[in-house]
C-alpha atoms as a PDB file:
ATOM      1  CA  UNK A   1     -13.434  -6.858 -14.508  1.00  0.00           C
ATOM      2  CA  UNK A   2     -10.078  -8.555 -15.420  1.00  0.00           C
ATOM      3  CA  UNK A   3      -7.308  -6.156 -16.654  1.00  0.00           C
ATOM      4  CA  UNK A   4      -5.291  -6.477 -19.627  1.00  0.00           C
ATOM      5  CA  UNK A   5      -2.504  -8.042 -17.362  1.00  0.00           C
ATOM      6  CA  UNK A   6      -4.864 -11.242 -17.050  1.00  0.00           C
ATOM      7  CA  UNK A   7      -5.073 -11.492 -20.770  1.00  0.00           C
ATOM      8  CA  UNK A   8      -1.123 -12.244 -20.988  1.00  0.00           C
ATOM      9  CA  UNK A   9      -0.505 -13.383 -17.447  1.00  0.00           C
ATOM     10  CA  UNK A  10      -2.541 -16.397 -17.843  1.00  0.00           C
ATOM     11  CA  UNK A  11      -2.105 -17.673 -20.798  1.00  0.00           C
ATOM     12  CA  UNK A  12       1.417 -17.016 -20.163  1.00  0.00           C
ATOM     13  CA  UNK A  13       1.322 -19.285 -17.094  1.00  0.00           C
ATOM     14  CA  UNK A  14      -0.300 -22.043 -19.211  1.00  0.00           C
ATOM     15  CA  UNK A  15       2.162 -22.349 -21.907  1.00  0.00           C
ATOM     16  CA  UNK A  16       5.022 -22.046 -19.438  1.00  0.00           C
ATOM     17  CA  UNK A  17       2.909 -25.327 -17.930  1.00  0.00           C
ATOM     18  CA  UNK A  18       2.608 -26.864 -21.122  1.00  0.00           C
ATOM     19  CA  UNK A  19       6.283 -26.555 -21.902  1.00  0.00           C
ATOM     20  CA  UNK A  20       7.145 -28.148 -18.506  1.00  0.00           C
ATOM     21  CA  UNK A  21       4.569 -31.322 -18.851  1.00  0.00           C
ATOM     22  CA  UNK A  22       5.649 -31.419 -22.313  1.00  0.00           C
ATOM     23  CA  UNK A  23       9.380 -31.553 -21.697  1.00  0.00           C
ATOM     24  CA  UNK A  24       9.094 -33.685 -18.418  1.00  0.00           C
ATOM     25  CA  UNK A  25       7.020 -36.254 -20.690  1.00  0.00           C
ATOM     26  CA  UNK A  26       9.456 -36.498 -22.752  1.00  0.00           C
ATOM     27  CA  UNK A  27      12.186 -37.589 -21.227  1.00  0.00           C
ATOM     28  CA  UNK A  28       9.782 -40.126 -18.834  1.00  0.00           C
ATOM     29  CA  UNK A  29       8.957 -41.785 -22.444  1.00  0.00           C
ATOM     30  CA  UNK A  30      12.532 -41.832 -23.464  1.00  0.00           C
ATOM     31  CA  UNK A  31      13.452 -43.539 -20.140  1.00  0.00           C
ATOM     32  CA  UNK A  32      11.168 -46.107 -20.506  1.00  0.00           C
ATOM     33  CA  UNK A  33      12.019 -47.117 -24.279  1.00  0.00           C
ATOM     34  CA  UNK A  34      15.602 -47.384 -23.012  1.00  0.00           C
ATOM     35  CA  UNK A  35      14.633 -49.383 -20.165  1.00  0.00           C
ATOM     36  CA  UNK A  36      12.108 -51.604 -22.481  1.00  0.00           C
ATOM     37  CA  UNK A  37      14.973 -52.123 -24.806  1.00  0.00           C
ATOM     38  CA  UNK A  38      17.677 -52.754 -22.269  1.00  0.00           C
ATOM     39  CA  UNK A  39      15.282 -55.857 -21.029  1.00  0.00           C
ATOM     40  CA  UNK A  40      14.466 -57.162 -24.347  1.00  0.00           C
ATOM     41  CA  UNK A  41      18.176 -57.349 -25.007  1.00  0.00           C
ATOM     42  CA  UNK A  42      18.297 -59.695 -22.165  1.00  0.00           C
END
């Protein structure tokens, strides 16, 4: 039977994840509108 700790560990370890993918994400996208926009300048 999980304990309590599983109840906050995990989900913990998932947000923590989605905060990473979300941040990382991020700045991929912004690099690739400023390289989109660097070659249309061109």
């Amino acid at each position: 039977m999980p304990t309590i700790a599983h109840f906050i560990y995990i989900p913990g370890i998932m947000l923590v994840g989605i905060a990473i993918g979300f941040v990382v994400g991020a700045r991929a996208a912004r690099n690739e509108i400023a390289r989109a926009s660097k070659t249309r300048k061109r």
